[in-house]
Structure formats: structure tokens, C-alpha cells
PDB file of N, CA and C in Angstrom:
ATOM      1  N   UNK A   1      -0.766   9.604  12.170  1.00  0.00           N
ATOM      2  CA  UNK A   1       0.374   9.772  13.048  1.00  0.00           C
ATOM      3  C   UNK A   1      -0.156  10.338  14.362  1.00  0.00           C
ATOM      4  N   UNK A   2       0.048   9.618  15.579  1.00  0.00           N
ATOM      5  CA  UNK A   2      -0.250  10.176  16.526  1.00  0.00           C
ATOM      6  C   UNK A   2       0.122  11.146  17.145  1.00  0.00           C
ATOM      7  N   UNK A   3       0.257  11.657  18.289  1.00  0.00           N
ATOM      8  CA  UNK A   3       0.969  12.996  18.712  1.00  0.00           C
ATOM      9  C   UNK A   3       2.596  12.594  19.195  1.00  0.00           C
ATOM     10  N   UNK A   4       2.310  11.228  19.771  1.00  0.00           N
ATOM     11  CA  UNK A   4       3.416  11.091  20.433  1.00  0.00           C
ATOM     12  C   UNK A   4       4.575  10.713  19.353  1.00  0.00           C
ATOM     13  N   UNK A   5       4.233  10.213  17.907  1.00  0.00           N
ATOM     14  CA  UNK A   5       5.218  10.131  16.941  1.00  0.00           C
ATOM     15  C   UNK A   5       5.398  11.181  16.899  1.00  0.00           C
ATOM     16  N   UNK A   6       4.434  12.568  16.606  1.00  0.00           N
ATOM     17  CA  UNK A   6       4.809  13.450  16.042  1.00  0.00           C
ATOM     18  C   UNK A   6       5.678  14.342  16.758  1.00  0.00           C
ATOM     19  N   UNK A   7       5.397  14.102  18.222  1.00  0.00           N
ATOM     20  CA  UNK A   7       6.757  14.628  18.785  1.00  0.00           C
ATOM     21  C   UNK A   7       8.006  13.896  18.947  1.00  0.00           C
ATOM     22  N   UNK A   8       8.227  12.914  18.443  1.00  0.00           N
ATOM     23  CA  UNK A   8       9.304  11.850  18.404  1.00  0.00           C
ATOM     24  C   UNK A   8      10.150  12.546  17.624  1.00  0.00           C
ATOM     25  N   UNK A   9       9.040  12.569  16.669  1.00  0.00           N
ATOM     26  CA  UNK A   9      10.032  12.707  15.169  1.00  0.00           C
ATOM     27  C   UNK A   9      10.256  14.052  14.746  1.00  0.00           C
ATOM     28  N   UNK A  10       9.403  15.060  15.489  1.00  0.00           N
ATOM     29  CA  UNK A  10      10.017  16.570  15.706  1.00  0.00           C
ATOM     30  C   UNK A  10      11.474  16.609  16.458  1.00  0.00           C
ATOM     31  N   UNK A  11      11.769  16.101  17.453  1.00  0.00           N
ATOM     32  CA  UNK A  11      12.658  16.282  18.403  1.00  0.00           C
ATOM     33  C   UNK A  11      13.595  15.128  17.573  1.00  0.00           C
ATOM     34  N   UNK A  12      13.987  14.116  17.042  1.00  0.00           N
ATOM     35  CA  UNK A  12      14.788  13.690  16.063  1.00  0.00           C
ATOM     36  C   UNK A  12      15.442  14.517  15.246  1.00  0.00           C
ATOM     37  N   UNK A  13      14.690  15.340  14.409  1.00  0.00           N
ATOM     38  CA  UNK A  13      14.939  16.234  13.550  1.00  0.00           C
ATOM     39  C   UNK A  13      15.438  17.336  14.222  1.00  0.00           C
ATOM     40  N   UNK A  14      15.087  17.754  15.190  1.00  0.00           N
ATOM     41  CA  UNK A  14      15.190  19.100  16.262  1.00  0.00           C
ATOM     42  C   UNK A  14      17.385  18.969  16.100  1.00  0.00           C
ATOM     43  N   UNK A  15      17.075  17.284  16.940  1.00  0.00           N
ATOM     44  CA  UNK A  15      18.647  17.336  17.138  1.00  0.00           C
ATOM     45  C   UNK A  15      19.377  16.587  15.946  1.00  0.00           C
ATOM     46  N   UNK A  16      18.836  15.808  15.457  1.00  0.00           N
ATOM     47  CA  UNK A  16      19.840  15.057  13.873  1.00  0.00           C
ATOM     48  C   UNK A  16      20.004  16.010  12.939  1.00  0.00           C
ATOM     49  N   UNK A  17      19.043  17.216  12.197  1.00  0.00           N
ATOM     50  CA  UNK A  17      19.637  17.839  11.285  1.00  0.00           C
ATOM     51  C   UNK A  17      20.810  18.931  11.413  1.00  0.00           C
ATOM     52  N   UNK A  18      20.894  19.157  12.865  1.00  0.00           N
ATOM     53  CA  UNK A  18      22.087  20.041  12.983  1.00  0.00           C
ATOM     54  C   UNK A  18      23.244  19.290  13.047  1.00  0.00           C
ATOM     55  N   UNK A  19      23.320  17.762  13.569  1.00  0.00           N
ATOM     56  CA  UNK A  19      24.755  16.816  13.594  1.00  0.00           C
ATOM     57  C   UNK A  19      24.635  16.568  11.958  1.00  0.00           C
ATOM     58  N   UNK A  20      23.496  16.876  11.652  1.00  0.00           N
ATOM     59  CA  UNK A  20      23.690  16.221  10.167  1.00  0.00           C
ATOM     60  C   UNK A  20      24.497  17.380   9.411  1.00  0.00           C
ATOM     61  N   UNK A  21      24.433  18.248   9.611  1.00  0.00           N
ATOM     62  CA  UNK A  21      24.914  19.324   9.073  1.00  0.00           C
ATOM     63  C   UNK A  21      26.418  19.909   9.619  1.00  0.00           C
ATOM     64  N   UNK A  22      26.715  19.885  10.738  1.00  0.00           N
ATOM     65  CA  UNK A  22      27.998  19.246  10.967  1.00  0.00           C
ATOM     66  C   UNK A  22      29.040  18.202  10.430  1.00  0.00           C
ATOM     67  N   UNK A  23      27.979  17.574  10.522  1.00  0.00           N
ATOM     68  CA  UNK A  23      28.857  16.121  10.082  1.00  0.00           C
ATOM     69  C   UNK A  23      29.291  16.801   8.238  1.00  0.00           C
ATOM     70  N   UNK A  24      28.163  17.165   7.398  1.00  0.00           N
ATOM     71  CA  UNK A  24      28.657  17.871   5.943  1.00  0.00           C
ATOM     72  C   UNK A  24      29.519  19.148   5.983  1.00  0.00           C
ATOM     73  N   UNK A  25      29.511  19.750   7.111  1.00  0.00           N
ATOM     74  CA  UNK A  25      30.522  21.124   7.260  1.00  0.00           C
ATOM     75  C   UNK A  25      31.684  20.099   7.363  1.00  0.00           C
ATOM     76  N   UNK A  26      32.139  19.119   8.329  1.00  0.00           N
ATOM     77  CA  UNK A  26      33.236  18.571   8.123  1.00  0.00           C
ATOM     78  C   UNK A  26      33.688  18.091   7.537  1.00  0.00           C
ATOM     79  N   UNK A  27      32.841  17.733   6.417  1.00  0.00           N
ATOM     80  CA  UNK A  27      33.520  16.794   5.150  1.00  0.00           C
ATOM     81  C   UNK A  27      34.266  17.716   4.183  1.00  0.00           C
ATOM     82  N   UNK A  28      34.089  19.165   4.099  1.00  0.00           N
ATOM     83  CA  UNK A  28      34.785  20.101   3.308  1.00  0.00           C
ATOM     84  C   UNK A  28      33.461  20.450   2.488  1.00  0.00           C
ATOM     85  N   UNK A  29      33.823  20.925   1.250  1.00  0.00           N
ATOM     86  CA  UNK A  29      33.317  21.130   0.066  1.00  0.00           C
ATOM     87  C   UNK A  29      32.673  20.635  -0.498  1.00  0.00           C
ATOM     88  N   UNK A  30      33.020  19.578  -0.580  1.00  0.00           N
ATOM     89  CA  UNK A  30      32.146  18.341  -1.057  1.00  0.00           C
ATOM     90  C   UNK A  30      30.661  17.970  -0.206  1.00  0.00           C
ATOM     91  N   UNK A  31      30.808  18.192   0.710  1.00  0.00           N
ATOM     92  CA  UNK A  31      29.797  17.871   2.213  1.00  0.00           C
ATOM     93  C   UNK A  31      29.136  19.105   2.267  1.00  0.00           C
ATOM     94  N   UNK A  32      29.549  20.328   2.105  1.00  0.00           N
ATOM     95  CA  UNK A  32      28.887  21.590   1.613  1.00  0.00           C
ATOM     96  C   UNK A  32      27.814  21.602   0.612  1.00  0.00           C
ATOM     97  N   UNK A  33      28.051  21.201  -0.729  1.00  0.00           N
ATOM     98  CA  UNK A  33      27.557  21.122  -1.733  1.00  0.00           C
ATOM     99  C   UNK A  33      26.742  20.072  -1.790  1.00  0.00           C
ATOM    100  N   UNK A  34      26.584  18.582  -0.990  1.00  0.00           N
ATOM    101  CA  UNK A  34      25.703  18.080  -1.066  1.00  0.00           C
ATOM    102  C   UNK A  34      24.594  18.279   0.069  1.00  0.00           C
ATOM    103  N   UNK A  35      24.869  18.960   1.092  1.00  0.00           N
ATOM    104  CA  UNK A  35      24.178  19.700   1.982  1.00  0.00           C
ATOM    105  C   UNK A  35      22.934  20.259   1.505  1.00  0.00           C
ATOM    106  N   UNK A  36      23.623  20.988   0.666  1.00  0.00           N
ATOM    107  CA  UNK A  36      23.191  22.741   0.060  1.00  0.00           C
ATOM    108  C   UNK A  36      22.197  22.137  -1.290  1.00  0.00           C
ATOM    109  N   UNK A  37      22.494  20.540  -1.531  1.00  0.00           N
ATOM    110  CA  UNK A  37      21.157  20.030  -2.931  1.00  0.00           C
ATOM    111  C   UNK A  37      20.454  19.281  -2.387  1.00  0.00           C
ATOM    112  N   UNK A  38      20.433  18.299  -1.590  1.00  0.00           N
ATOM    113  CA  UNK A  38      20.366  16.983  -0.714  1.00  0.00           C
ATOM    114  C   UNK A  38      19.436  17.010   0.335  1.00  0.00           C
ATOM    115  N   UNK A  39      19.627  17.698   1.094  1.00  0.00           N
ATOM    116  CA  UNK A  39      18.861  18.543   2.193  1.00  0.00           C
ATOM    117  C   UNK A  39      17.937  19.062   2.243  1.00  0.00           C
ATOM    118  N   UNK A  40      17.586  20.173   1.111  1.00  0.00           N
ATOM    119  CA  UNK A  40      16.459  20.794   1.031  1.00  0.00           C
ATOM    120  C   UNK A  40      15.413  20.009   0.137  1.00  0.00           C
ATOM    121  N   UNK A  41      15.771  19.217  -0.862  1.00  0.00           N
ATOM    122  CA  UNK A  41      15.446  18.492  -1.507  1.00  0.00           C
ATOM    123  C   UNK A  41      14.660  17.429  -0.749  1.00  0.00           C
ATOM    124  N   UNK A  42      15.413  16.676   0.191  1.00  0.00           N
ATOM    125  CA  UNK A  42      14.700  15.622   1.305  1.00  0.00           C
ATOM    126  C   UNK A  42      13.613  16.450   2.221  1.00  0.00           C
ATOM    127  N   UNK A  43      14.100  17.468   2.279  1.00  0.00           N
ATOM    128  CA  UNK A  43      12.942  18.618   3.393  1.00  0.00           C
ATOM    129  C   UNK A  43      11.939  18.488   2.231  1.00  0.00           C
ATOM    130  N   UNK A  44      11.533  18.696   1.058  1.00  0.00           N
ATOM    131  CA  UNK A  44      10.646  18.972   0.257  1.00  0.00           C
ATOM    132  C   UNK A  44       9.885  17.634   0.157  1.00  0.00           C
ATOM    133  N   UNK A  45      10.856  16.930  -0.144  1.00  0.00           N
ATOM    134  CA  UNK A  45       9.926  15.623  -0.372  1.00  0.00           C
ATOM    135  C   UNK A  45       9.352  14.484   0.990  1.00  0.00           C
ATOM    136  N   UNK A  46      10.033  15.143   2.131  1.00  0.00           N
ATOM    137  CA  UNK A  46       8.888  15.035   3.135  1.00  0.00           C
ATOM    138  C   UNK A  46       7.784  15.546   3.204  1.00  0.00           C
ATOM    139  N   UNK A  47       7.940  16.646   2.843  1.00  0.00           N
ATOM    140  CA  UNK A  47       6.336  17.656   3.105  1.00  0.00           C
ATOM    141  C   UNK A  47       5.693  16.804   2.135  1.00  0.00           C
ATOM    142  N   UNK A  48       6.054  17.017   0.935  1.00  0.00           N
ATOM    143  CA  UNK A  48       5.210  16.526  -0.421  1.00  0.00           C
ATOM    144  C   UNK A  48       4.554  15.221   0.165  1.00  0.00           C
ATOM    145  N   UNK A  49       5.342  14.124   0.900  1.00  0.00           N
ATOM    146  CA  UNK A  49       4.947  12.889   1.195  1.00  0.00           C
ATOM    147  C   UNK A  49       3.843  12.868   2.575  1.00  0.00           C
ATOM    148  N   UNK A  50       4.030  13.910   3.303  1.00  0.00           N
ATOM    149  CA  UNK A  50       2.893  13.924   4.531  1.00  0.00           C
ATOM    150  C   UNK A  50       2.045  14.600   4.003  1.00  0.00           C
ATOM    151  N   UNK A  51       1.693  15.239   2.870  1.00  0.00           N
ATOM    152  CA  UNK A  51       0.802  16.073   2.736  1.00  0.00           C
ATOM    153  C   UNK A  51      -0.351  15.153   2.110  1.00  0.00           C
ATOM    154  N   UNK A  52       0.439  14.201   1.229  1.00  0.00           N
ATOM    155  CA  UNK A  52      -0.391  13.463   0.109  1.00  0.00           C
ATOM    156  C   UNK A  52      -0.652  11.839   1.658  1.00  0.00           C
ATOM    157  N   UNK A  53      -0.064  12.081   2.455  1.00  0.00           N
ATOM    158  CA  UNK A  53      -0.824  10.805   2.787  1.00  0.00           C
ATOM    159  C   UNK A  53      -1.931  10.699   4.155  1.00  0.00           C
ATOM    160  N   UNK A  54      -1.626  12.360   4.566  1.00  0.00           N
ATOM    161  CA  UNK A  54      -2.861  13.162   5.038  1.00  0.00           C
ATOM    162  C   UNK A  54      -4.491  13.630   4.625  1.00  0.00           C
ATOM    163  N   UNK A  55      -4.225  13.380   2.973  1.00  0.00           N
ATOM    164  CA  UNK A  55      -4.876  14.239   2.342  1.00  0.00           C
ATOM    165  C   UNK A  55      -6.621  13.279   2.489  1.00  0.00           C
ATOM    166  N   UNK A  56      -7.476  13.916   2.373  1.00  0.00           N
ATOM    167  CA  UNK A  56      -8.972  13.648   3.049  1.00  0.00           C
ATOM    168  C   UNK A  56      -9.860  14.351   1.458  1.00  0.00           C
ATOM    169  N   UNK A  57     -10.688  13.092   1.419  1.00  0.00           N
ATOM    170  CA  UNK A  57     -11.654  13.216   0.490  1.00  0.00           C
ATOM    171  C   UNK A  57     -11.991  14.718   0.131  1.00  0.00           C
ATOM    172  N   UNK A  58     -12.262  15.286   1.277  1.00  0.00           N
ATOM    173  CA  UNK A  58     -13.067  16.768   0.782  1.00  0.00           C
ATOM    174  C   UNK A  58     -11.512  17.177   0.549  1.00  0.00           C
ATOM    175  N   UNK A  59     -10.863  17.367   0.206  1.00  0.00           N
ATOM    176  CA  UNK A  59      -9.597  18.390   0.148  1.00  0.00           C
ATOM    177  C   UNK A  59      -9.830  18.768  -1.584  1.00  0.00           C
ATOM    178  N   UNK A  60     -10.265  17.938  -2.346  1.00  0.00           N
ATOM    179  CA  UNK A  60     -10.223  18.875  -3.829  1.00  0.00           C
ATOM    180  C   UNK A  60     -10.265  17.550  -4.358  1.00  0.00           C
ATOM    181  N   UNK A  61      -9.578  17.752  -5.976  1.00  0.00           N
ATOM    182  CA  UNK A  61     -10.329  16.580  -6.934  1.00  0.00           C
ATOM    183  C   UNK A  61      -8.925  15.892  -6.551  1.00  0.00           C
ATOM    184  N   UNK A  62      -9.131  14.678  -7.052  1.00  0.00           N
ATOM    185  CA  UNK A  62      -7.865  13.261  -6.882  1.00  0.00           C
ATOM    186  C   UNK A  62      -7.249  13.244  -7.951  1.00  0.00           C
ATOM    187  N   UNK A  63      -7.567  13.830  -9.299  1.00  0.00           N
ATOM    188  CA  UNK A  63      -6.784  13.850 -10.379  1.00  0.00           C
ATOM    189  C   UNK A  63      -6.687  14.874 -10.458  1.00  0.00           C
TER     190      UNK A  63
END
């Protein structure tokens, strides 16, 4: 990923996860609660997914 994605897609996130989170405050309760599982869950499995497709021979064993 170059720099200039990586600031693309910082500043995407910068401003989409707060409309995104709006947008679930307005849905009520329901939009709350999938916020509050959904969200952090997708935050996790981004990291998990840039980490593993970053990852470089010397970093440790592959299995």
C-alpha cells in the first residue's frame, strides 16, 4: 500500500465512521446494538487482515 492509499483510506475512515455511526444512532436501538457488535468486530478484522498481508519472511514461523 502506498502512502497515498494510505492516506486515502485514513481520511475515508477519518470522515465515514462517524456518519457511520450517526447514521446507527439514528436507527434507534437496533442501530445501537449493531454498532456496539459490528463495528468493533470489522475494526478487528481489518487489523487482523493488514497485518497478515504485511507480514515478511523474518517476522516468525508461518505455521
Amino acid at each position: 500500500m502506498s502512502l497515498g492509499t494510505a492516506i486515502l483510506v485514513a481520511v475515508g475512515l477519518f470522515i465515514g465512521l462517524p456518519v457511520l455511526l450517526l447514521l446507527a444512532g439514528a436507527a434507534g436501538p437496533i442501530g445501537w446494538i449493531a454498532a456496539a457488535i459490528v463495528l468493533p468486530l470489522a475494526v478487528l478484522a481489518v487489523l487482523l487482515w493488514l497485518g497478515w498481508i504485511r507480514r515478511r519472511p523474518d517476522d516468525g514461523p508461518w505455521h
